[in-house]
N, C-alpha and C. Protein backbone atom coordinates (compact mmCIF):
# COMPACT_ATOMS: atom_id res chain seq x y z
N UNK A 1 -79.63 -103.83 -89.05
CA UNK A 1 -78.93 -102.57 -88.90
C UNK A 1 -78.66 -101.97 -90.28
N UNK A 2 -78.63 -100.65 -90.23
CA UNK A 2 -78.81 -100.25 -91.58
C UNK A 2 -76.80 -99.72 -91.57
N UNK A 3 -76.94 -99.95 -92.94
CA UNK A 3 -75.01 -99.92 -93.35
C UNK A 3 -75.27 -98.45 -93.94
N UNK A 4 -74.34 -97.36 -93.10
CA UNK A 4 -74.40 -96.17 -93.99
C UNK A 4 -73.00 -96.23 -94.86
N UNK A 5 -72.85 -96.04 -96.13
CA UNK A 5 -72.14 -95.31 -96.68
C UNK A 5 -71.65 -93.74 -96.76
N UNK A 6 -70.61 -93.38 -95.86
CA UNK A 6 -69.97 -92.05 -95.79
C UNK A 6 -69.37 -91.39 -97.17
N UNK A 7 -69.75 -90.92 -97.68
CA UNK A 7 -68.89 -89.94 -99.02
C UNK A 7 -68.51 -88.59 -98.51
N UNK A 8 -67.03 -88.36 -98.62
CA UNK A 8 -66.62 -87.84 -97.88
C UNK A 8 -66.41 -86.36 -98.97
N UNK A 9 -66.02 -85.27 -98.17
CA UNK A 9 -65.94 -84.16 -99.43
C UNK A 9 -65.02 -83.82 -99.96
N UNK A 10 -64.59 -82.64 -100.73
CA UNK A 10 -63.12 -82.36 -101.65
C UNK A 10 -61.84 -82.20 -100.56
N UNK A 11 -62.22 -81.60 -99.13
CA UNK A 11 -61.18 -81.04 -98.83
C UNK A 11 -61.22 -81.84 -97.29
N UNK A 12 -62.20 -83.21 -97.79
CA UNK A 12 -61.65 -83.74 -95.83
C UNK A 12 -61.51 -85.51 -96.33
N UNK A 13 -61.66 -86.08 -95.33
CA UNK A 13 -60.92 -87.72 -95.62
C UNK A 13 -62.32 -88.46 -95.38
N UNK A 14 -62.31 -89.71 -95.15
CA UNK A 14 -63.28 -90.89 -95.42
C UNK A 14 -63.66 -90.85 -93.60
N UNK A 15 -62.61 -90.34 -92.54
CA UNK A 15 -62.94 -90.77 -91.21
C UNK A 15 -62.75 -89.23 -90.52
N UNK A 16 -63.30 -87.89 -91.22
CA UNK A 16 -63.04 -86.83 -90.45
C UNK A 16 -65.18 -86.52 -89.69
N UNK A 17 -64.85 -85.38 -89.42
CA UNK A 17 -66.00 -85.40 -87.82
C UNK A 17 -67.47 -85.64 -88.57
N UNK A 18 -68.04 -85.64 -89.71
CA UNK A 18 -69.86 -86.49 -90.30
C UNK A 18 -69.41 -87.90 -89.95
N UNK A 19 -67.95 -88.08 -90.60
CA UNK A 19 -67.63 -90.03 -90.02
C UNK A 19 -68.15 -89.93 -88.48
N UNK A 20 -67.17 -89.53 -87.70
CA UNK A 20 -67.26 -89.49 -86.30
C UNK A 20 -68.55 -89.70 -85.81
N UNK A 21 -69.43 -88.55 -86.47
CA UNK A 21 -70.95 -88.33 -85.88
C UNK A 21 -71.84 -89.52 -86.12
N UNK A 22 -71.13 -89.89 -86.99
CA UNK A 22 -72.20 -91.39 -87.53
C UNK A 22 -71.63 -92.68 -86.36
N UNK A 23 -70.27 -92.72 -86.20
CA UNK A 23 -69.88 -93.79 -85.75
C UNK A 23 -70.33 -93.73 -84.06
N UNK A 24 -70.24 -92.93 -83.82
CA UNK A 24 -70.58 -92.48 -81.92
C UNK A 24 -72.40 -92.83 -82.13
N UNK A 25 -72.82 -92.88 -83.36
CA UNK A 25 -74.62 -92.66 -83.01
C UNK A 25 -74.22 -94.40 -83.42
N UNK A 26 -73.69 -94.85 -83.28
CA UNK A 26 -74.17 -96.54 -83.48
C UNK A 26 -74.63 -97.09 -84.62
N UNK A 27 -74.06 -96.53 -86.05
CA UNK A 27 -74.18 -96.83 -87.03
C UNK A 27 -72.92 -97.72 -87.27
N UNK A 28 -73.43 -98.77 -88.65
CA UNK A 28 -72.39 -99.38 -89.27
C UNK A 28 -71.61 -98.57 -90.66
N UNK A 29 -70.97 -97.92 -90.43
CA UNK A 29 -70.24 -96.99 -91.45
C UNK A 29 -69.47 -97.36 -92.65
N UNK A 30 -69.44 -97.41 -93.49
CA UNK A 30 -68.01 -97.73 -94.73
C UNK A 30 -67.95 -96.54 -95.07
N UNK A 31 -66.86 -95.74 -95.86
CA UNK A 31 -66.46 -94.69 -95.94
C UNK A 31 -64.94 -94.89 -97.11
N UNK A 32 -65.31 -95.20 -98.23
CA UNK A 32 -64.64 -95.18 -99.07
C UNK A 32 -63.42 -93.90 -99.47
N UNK A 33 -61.98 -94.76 -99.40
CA UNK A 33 -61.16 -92.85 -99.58
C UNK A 33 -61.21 -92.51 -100.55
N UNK A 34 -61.29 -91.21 -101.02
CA UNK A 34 -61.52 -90.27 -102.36
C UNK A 34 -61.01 -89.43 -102.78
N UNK A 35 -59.81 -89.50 -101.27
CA UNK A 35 -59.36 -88.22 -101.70
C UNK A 35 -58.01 -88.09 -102.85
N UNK A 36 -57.78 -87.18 -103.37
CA UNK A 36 -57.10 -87.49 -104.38
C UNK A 36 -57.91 -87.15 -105.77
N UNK A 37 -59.10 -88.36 -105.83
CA UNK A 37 -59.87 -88.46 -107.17
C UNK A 37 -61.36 -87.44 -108.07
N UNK A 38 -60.98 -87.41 -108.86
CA UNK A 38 -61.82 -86.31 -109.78
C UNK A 38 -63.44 -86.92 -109.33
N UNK A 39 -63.85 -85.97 -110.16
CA UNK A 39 -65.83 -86.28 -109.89
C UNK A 39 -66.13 -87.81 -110.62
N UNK A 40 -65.22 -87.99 -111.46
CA UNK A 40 -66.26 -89.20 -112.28
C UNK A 40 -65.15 -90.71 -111.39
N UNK A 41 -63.84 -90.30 -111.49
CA UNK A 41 -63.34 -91.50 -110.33
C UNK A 41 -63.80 -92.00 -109.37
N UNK A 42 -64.39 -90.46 -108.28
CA UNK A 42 -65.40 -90.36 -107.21
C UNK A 42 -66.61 -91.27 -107.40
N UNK A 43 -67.23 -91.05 -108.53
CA UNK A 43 -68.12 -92.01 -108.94
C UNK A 43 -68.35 -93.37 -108.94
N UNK A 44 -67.43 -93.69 -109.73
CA UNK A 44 -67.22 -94.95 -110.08
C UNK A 44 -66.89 -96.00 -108.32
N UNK A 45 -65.64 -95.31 -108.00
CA UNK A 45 -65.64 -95.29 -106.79
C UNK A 45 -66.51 -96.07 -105.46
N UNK A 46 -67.64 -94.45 -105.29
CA UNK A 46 -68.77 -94.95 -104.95
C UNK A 46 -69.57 -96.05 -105.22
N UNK A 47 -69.91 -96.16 -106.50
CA UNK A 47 -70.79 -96.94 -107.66
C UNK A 47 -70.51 -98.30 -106.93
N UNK A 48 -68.94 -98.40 -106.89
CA UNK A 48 -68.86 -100.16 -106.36
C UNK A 48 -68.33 -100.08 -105.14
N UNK A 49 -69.01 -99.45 -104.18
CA UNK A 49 -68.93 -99.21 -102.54
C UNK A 49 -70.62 -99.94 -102.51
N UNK A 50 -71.40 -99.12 -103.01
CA UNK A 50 -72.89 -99.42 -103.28
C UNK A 50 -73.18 -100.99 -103.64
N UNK A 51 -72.41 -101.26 -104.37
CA UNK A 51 -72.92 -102.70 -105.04
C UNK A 51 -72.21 -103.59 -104.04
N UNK A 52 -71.10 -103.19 -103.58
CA UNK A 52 -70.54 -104.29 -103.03
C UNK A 52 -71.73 -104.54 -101.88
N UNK A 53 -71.72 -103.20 -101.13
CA UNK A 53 -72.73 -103.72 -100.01
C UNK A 53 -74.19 -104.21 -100.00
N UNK A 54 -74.58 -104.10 -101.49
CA UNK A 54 -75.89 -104.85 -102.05
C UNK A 54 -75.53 -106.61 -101.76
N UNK A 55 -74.85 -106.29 -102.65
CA UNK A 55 -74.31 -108.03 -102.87
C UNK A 55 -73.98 -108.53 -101.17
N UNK A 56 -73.32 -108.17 -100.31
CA UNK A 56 -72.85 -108.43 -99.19
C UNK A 56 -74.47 -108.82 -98.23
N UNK A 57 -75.04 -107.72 -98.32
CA UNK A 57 -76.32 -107.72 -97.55
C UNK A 57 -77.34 -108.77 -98.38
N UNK A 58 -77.27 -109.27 -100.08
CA UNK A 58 -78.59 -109.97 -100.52
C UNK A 58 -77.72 -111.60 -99.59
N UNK A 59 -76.15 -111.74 -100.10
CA UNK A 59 -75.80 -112.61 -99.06
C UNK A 59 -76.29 -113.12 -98.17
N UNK A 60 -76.28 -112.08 -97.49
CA UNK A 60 -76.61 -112.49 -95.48
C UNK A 60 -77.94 -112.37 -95.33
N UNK A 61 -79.03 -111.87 -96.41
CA UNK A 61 -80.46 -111.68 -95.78
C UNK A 61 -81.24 -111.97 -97.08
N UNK A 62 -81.10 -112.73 -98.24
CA UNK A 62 -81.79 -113.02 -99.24
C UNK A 62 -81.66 -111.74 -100.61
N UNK A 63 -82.42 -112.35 -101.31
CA UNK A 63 -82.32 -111.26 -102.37
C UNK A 63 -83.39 -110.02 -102.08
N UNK A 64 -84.46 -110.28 -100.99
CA UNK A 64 -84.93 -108.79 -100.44
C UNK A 64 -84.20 -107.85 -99.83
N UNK A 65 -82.88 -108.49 -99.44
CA UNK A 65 -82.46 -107.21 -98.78
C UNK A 65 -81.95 -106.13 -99.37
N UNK A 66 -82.43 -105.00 -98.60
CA UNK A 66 -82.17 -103.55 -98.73
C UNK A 66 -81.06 -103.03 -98.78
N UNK A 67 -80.30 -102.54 -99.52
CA UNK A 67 -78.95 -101.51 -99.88
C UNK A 67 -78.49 -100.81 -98.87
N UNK A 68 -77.76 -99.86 -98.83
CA UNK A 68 -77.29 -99.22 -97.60
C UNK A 68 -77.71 -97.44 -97.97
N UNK A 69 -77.61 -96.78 -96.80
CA UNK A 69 -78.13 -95.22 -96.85
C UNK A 69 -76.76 -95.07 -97.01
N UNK A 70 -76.96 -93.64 -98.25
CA UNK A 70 -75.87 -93.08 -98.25
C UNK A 70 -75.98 -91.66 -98.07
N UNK A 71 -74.82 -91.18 -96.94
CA UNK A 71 -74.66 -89.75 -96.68
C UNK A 71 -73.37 -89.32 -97.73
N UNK A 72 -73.69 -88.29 -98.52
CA UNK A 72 -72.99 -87.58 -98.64
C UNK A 72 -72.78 -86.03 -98.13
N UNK A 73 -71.18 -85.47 -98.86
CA UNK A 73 -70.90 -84.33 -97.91
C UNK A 73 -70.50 -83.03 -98.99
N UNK A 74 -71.09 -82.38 -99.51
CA UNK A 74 -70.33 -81.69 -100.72
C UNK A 74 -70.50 -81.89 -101.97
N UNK A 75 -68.83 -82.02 -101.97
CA UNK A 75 -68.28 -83.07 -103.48
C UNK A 75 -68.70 -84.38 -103.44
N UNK A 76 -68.94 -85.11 -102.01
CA UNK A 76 -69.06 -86.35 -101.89
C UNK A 76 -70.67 -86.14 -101.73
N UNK A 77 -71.35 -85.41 -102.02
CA UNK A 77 -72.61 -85.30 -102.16
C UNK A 77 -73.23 -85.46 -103.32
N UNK A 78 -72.75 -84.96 -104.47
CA UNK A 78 -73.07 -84.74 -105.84
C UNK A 78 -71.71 -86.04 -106.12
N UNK A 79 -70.94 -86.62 -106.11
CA UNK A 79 -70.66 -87.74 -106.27
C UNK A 79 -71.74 -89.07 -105.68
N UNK A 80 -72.21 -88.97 -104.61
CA UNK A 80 -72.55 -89.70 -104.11
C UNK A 80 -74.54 -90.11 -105.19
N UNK A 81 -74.66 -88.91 -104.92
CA UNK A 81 -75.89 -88.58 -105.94
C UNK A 81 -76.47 -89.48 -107.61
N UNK A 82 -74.74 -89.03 -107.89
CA UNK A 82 -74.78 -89.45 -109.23
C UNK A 82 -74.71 -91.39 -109.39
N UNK A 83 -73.56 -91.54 -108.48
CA UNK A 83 -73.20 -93.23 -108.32
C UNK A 83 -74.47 -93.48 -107.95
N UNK A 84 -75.29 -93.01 -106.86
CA UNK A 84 -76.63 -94.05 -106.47
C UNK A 84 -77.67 -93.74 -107.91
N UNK A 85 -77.33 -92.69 -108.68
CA UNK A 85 -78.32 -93.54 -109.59
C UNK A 85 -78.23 -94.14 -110.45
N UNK A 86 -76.76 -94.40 -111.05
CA UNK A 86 -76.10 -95.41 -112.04
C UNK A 86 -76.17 -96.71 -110.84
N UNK A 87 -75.82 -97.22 -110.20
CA UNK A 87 -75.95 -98.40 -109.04
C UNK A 87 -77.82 -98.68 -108.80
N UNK A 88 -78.62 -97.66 -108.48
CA UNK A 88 -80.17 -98.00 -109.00
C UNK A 88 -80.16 -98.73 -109.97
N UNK A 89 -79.27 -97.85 -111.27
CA UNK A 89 -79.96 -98.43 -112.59
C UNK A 89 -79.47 -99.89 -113.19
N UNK A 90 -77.96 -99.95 -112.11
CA UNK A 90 -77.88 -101.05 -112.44
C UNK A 90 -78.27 -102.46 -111.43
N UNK A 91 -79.60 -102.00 -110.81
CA UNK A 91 -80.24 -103.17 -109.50
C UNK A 91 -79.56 -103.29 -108.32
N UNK A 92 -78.61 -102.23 -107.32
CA UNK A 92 -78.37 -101.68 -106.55
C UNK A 92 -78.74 -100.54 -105.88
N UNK A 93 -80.35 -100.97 -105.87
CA UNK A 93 -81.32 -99.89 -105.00
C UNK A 93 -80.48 -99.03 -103.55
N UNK A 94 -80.92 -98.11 -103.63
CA UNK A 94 -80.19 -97.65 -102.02
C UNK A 94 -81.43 -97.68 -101.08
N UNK A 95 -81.53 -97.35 -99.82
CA UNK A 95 -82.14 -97.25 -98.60
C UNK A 95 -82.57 -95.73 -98.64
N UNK A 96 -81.73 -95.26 -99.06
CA UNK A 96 -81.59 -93.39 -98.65
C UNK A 96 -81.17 -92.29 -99.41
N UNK A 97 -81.03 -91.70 -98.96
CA UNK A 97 -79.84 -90.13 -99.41
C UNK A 97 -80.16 -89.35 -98.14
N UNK A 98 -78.97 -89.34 -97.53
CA UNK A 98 -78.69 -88.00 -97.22
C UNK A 98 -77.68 -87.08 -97.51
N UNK A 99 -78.20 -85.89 -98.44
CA UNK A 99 -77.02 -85.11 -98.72
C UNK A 99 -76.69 -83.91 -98.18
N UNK A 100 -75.65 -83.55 -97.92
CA UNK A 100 -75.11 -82.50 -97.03
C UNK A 100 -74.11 -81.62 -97.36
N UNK A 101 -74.85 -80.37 -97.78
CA UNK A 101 -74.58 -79.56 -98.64
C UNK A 101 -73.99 -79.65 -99.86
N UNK A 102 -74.87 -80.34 -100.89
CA UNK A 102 -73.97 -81.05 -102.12
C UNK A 102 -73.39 -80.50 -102.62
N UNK A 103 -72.57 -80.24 -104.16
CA UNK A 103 -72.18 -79.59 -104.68
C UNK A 103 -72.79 -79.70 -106.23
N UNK A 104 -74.57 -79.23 -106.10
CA UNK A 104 -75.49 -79.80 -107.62
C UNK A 104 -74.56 -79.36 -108.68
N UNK A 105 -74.06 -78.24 -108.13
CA UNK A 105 -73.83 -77.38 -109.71
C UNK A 105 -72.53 -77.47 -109.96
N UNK A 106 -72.04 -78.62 -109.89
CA UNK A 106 -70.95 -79.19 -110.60
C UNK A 106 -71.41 -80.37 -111.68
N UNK A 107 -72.99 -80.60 -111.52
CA UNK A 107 -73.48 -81.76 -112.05
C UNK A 107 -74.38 -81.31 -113.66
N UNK A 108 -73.93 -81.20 -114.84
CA UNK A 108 -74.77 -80.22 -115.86
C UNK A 108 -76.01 -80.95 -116.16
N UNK A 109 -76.40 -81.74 -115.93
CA UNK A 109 -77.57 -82.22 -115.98
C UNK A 109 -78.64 -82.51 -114.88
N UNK A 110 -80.15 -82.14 -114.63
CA UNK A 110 -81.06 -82.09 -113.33
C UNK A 110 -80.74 -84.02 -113.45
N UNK A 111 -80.27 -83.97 -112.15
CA UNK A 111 -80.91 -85.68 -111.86
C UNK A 111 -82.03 -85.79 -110.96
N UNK A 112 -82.62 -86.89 -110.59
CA UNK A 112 -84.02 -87.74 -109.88
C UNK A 112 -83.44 -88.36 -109.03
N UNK A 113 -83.33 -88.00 -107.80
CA UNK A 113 -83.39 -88.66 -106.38
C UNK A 113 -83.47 -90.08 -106.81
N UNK A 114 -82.78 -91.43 -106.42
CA UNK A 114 -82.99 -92.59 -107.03
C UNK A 114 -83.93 -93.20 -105.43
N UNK A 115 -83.90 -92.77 -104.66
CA UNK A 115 -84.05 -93.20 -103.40
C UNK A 115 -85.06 -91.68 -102.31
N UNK A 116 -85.79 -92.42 -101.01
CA UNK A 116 -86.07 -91.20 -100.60
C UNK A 116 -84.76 -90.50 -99.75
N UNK A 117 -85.04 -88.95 -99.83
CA UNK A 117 -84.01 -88.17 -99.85
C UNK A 117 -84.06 -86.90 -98.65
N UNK A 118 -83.29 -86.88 -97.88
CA UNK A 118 -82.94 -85.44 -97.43
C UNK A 118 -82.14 -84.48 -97.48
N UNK A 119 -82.03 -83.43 -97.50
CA UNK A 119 -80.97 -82.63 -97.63
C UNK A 119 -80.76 -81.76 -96.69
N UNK A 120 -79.23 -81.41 -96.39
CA UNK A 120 -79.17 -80.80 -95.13
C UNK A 120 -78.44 -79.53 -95.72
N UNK A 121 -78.89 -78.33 -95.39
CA UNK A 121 -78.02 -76.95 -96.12
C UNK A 121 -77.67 -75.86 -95.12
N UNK A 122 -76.92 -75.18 -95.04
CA UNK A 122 -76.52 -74.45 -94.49
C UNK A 122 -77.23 -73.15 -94.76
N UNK A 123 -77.83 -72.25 -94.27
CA UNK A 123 -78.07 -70.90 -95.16
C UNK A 123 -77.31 -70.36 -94.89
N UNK A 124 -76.20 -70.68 -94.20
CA UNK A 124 -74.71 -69.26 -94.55
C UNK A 124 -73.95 -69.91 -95.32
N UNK A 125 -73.97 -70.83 -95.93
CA UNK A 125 -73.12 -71.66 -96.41
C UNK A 125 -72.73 -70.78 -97.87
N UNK A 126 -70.88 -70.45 -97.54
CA UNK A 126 -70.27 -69.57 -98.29
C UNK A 126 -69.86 -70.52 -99.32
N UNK A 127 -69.99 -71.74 -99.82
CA UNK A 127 -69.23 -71.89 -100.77
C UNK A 127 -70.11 -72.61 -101.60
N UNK A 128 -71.21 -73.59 -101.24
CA UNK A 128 -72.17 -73.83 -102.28
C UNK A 128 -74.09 -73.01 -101.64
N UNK A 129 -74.00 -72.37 -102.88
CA UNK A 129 -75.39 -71.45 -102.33
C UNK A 129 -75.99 -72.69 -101.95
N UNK A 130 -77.12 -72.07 -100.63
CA UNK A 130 -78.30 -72.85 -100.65
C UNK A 130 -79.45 -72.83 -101.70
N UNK A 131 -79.61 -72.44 -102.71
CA UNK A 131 -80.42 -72.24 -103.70
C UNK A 131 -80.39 -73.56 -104.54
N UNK A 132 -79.06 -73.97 -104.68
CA UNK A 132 -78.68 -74.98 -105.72
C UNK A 132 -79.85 -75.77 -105.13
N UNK A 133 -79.43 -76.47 -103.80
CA UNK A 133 -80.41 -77.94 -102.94
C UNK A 133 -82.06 -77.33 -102.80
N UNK A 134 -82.38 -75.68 -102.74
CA UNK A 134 -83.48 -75.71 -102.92
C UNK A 134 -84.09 -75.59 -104.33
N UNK A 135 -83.43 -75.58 -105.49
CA UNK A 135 -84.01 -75.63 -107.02
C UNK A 135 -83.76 -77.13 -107.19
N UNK A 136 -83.07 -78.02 -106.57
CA UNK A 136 -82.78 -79.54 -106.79
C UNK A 136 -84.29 -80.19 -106.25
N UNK A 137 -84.52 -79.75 -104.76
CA UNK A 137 -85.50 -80.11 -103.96
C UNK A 137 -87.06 -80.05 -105.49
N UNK A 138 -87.33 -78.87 -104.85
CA UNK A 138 -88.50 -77.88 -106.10
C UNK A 138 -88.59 -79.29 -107.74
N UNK A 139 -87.32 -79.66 -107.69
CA UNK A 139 -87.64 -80.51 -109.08
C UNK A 139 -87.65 -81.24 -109.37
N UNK A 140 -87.83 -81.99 -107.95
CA UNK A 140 -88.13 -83.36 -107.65
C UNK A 140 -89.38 -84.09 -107.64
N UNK A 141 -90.22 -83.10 -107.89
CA UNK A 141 -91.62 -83.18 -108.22
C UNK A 141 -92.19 -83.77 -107.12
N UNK A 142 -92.82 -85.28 -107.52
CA UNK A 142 -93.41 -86.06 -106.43
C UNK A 142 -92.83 -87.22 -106.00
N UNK A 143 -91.43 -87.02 -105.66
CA UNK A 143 -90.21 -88.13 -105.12
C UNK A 143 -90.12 -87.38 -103.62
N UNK A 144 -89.73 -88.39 -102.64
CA UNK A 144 -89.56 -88.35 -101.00
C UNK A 144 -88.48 -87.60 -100.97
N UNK A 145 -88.49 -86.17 -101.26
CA UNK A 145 -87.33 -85.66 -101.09
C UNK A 145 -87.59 -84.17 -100.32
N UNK A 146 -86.57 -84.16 -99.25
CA UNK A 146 -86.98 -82.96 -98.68
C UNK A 146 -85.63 -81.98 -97.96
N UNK A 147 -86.03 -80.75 -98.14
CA UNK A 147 -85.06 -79.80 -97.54
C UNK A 147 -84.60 -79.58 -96.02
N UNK A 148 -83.86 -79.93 -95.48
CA UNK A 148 -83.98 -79.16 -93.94
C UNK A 148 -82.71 -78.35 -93.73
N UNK A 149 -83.19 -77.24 -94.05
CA UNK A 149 -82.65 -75.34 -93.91
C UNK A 149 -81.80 -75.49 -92.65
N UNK A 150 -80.79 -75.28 -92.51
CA UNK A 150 -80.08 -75.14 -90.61
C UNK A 150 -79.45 -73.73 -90.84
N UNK A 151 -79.15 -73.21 -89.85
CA UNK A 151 -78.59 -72.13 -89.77
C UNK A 151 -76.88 -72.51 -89.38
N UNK A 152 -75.82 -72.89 -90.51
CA UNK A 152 -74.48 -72.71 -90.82
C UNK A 152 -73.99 -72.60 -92.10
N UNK A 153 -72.97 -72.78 -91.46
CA UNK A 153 -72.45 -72.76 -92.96
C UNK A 153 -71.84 -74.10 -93.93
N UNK A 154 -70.99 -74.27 -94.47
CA UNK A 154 -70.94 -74.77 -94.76
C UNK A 154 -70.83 -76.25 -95.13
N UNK A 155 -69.50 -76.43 -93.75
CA UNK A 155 -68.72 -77.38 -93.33
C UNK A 155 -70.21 -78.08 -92.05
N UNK A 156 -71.18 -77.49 -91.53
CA UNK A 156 -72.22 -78.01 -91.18
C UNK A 156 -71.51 -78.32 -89.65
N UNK A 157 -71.07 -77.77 -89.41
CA UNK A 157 -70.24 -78.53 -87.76
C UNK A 157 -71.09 -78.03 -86.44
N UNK A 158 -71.95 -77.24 -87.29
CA UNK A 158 -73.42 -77.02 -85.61
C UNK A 158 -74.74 -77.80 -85.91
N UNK A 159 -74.17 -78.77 -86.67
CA UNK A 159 -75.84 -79.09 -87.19
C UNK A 159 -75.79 -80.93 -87.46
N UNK A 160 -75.20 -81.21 -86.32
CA UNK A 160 -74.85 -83.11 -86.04
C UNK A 160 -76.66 -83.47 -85.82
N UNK A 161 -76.79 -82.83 -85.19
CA UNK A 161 -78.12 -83.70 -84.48
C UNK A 161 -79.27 -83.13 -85.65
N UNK A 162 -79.11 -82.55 -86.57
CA UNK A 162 -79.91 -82.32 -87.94
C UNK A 162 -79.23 -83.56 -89.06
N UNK A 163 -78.01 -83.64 -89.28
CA UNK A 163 -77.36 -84.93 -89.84
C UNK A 163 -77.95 -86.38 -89.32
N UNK A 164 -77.82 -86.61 -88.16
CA UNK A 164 -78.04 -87.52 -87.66
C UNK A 164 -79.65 -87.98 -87.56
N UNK A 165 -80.29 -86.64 -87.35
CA UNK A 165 -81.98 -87.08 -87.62
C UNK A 165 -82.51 -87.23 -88.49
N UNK A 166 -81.75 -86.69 -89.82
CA UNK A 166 -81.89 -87.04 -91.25
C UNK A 166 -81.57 -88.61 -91.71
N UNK A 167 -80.53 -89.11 -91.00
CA UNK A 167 -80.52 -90.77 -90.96
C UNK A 167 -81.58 -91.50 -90.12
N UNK A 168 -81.62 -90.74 -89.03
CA UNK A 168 -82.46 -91.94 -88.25
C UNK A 168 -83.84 -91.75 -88.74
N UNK A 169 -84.32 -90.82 -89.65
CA UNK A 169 -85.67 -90.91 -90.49
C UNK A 169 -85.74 -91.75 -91.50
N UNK A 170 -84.83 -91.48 -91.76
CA UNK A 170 -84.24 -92.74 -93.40
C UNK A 170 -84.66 -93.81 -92.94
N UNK A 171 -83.77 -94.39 -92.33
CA UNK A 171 -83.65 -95.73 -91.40
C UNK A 171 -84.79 -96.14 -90.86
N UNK A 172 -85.44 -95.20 -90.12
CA UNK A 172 -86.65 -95.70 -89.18
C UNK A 172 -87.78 -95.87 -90.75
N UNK A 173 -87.88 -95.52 -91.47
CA UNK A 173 -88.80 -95.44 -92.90
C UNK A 173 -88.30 -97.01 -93.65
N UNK A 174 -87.10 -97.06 -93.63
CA UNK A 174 -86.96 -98.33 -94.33
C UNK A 174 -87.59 -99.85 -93.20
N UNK A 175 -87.47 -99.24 -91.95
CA UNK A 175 -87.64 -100.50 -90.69
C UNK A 175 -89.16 -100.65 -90.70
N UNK A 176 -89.80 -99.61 -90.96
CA UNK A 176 -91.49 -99.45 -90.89
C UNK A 176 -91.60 -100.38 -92.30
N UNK A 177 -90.81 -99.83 -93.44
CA UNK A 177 -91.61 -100.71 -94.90
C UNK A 177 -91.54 -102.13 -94.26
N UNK A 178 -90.08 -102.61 -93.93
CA UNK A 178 -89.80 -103.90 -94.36
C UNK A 178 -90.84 -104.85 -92.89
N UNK A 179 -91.55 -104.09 -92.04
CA UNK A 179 -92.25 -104.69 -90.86
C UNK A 179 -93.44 -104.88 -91.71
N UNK A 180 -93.70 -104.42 -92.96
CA UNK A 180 -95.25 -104.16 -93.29
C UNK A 180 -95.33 -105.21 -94.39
């Protein structure tokens, strides 16, 4: 079973309705609280949410086993972003990304998807343009990373079963490698 990591955003908690949507689809969830903490706390944060569940999973299934997918939401998107690739770099591979409606342009430097990636955007989405996730996408060159456009806005609350199919692609991609 694949362990998602929830990163939650600036203005909601570790168990509000992306938690929900994950936990009703039969996922194993952790969902670290954040709220309160700046972008680089957020980080760090994350960073050892990631490792712990490396270490937890090489535990129980050898040192092949696979990391956990992480959804982020926002702030907890571009937090989430940044920790999985300091946790990559430090041999805490992830499974995934799914990010949901990040917040790139709080981040001053282009980062590299550490993992394959989806992104979920709103095109009404009033508070982070969709442009940011499609100039992020565009410069990802030739990394598994891809856009899927929904029609909301921000907070994404018509677009569960676009969230949720963005994991179960993740997931079903990591279940195909590790059969092969």
């Amino acid at each position: 079973m694949t362990t998602v990591l929830f990163c939650h955003g600036l203005e909601s908690g570790p168990h509000g309705r992306k938690h929900s949507w994950l936990v009703a689809a039969g996922h194993d969830v952790r969902a670290p609280d954040c709220r309160g903490l700046d972008l680089a706390a957020r980080i760090v944060r994350i960073r050892e949410a990631i490792a712990a569940i490396a270490r937890e999973r090489r535990e129980a299934r050898g040192e092949g086993a696979g990391g956990c997918l992480l959804v982020g939401s926002s702030f907890g998107g571009i937090a989430g972003l940044v920790a999985a690739c300091e946790a990559t770099a430090e041999g805490h591979p992830l499974e995934g990304l799914v990010l949901c409606a990040p917040a790139l342009l709080l981040w001053p430097h282009p980062l590299r998807a550490p993992a394959p990636t989806i992104v979920v955007h709103g095109r009404r989405d009033e508070i982070i343009p969709i442009e940011h996730s499609r100039a992020f996408v565009r410069g990802q060159h030739d990394a598994p990373v891809r856009l899927v456009e929904v029609d909301d806005d921000h907070r994404l609350g018509a677009s569960r079963s676009e969230l949720l199919a963005a994991v179960d692609a993740l997931s079903a991609a990591r279940r195909e490698l590790a059969s092969t």
